[in-house]
C-alpha atoms as a PDB file:
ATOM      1  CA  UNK A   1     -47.373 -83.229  -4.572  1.00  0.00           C
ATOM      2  CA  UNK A   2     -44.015 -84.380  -3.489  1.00  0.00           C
ATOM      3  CA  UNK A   3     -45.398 -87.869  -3.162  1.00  0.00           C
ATOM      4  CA  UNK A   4     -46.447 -88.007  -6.460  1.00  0.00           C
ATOM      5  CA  UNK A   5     -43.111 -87.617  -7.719  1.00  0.00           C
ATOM      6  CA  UNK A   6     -41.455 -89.765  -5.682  1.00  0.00           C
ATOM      7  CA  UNK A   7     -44.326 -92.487  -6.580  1.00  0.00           C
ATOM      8  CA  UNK A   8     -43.882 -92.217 -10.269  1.00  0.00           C
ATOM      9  CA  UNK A   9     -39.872 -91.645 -10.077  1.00  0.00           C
ATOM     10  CA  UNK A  10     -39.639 -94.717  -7.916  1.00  0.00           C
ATOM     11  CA  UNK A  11     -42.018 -96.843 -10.768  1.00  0.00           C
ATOM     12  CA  UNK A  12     -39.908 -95.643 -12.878  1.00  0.00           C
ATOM     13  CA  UNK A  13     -36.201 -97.331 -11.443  1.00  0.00           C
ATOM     14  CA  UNK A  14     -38.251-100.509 -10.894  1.00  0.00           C
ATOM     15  CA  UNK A  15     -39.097-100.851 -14.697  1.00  0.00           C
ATOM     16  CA  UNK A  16     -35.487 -99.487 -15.397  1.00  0.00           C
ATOM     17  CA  UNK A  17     -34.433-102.393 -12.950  1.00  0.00           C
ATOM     18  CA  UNK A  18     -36.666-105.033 -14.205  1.00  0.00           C
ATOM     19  CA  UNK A  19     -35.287-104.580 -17.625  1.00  0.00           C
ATOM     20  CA  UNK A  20     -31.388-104.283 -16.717  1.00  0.00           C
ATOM     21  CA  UNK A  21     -32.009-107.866 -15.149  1.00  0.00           C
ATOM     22  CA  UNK A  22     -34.069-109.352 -18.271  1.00  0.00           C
ATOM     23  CA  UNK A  23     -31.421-107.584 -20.897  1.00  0.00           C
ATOM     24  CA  UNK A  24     -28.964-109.544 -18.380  1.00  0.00           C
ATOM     25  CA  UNK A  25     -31.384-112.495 -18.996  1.00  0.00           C
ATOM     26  CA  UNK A  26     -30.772-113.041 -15.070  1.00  0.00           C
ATOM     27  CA  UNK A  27     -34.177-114.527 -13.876  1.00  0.00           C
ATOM     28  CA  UNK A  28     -35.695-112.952 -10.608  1.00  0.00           C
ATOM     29  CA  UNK A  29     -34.626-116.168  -8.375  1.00  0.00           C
ATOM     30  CA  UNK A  30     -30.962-115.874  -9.214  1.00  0.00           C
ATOM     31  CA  UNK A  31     -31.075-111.993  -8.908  1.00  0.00           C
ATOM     32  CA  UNK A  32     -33.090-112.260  -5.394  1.00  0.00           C
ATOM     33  CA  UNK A  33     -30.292-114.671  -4.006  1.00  0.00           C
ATOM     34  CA  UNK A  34     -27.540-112.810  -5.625  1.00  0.00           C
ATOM     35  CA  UNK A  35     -28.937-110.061  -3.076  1.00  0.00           C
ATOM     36  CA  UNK A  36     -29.865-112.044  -0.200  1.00  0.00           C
ATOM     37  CA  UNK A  37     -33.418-110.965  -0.326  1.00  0.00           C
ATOM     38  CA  UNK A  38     -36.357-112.705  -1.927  1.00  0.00           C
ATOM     39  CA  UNK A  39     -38.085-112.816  -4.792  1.00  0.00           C
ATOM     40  CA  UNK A  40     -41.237-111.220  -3.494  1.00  0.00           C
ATOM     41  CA  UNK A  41     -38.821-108.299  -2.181  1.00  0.00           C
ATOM     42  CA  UNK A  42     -37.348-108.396  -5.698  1.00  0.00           C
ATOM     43  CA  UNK A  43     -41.116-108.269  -7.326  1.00  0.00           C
ATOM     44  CA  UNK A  44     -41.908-105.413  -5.239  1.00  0.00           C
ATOM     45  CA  UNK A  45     -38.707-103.552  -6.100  1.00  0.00           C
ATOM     46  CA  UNK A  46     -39.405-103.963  -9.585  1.00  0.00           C
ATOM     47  CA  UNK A  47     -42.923-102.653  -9.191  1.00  0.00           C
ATOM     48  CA  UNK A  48     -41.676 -99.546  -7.950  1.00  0.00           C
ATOM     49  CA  UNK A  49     -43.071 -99.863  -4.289  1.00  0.00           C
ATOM     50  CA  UNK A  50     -42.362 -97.845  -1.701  1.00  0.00           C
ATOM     51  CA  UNK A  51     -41.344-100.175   1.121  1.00  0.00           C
ATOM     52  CA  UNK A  52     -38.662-101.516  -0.182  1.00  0.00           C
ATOM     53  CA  UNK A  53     -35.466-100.529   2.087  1.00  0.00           C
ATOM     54  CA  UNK A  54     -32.966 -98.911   0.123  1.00  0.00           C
ATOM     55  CA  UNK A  55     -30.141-101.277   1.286  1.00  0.00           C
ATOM     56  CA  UNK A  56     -31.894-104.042  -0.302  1.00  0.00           C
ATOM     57  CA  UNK A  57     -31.998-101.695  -3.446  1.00  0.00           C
ATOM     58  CA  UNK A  58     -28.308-101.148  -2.975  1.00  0.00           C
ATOM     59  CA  UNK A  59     -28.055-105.159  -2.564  1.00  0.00           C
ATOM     60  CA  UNK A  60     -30.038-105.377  -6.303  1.00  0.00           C
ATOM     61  CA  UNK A  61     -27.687-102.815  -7.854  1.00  0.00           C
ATOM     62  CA  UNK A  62     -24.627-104.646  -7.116  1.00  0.00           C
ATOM     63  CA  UNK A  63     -26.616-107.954  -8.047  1.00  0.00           C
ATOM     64  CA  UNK A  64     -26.973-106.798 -10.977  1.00  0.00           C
ATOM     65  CA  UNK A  65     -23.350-106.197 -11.545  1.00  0.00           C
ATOM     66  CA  UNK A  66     -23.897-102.136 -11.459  1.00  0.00           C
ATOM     67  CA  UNK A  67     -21.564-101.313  -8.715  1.00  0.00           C
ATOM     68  CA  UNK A  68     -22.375 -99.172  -5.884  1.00  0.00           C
ATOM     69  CA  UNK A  69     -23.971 -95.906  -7.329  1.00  0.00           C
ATOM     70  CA  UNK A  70     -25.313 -94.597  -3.738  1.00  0.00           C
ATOM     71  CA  UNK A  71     -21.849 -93.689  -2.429  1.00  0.00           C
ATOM     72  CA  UNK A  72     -21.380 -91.381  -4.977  1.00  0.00           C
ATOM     73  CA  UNK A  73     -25.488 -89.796  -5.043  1.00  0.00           C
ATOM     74  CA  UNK A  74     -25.050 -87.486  -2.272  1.00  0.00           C
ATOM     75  CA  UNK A  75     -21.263 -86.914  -2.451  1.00  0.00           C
ATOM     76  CA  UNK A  76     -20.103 -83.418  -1.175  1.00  0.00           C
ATOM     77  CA  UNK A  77     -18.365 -82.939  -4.887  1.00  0.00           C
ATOM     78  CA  UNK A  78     -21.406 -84.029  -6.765  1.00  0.00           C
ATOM     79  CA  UNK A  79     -23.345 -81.070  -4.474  1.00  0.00           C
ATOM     80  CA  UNK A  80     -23.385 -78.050  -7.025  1.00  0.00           C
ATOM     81  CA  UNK A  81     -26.181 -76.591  -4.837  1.00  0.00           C
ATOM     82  CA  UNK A  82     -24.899 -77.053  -1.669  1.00  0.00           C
ATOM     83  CA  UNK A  83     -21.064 -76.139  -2.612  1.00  0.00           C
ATOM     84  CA  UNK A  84     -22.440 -73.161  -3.994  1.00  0.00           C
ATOM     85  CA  UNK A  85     -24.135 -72.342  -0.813  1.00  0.00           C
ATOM     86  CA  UNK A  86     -20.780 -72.743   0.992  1.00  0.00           C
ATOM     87  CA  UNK A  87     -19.220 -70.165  -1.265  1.00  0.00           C
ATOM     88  CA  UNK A  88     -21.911 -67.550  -0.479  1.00  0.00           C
ATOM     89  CA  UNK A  89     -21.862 -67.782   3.499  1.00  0.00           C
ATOM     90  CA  UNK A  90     -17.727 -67.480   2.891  1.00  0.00           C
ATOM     91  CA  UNK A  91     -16.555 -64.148   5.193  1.00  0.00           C
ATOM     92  CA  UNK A  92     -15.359 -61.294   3.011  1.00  0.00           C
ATOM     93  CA  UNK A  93     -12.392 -61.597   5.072  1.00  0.00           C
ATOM     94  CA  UNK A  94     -10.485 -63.640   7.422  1.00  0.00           C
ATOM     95  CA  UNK A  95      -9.087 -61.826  10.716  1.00  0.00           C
ATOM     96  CA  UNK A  96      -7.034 -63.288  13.632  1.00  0.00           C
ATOM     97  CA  UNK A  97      -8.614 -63.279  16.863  1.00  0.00           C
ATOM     98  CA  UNK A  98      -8.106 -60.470  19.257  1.00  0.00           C
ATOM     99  CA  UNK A  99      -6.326 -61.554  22.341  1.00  0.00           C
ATOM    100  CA  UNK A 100      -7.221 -60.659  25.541  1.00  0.00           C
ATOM    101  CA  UNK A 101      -4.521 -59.026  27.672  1.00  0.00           C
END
């Protein structure tokens, strides 16, 4: 099931990729170098393949003139889940330890 998802999520960015290049009228060559990769990588990016390694994704992004969105994805602050979790494990109260005489 998961796969699914992350099959049709990842088709997804490709097309959402493909068409921030072509609205940037950028043709895949230009793009691919921009990157360092080439334009077979860039293709298969674009078709929403799974092999792609996400640092040439990063390398696209940037390409693209997009910044760098993956060091904010998994950012502690950006973590409502996981923050939350914090604040539920949090002791009721704090104590000093007892020393040993």
């Amino acid at each position: 099931m998961a796969n699914f998802h992350v099959s049709r999520s990842l088709k997804k960015f490709g097309s959402d990729l493909r068409s921030a290049r072509l609205r940037r009228r950028l043709p895949m060559s230009l793009v691919a170098e921009r990157a360092g990769i080439s334009t077979k990588t860039l293709a298969s990016l674009e078709k929403g393949e799974t092999g792609v390694s996400v640092g040439n994704v990063a390398a696209v992004i940037y390409a693209l003139g997009m910044g760098t969105p993956f060091s904010e994805v998994l950012d502690q602050k950006n973590d409502a889940f996981g923050l939350m979790l914090d604040e539920e494990r949090l002791p009721k109260r704090a104590r000093l330890p007892k020393v040993k005489s």
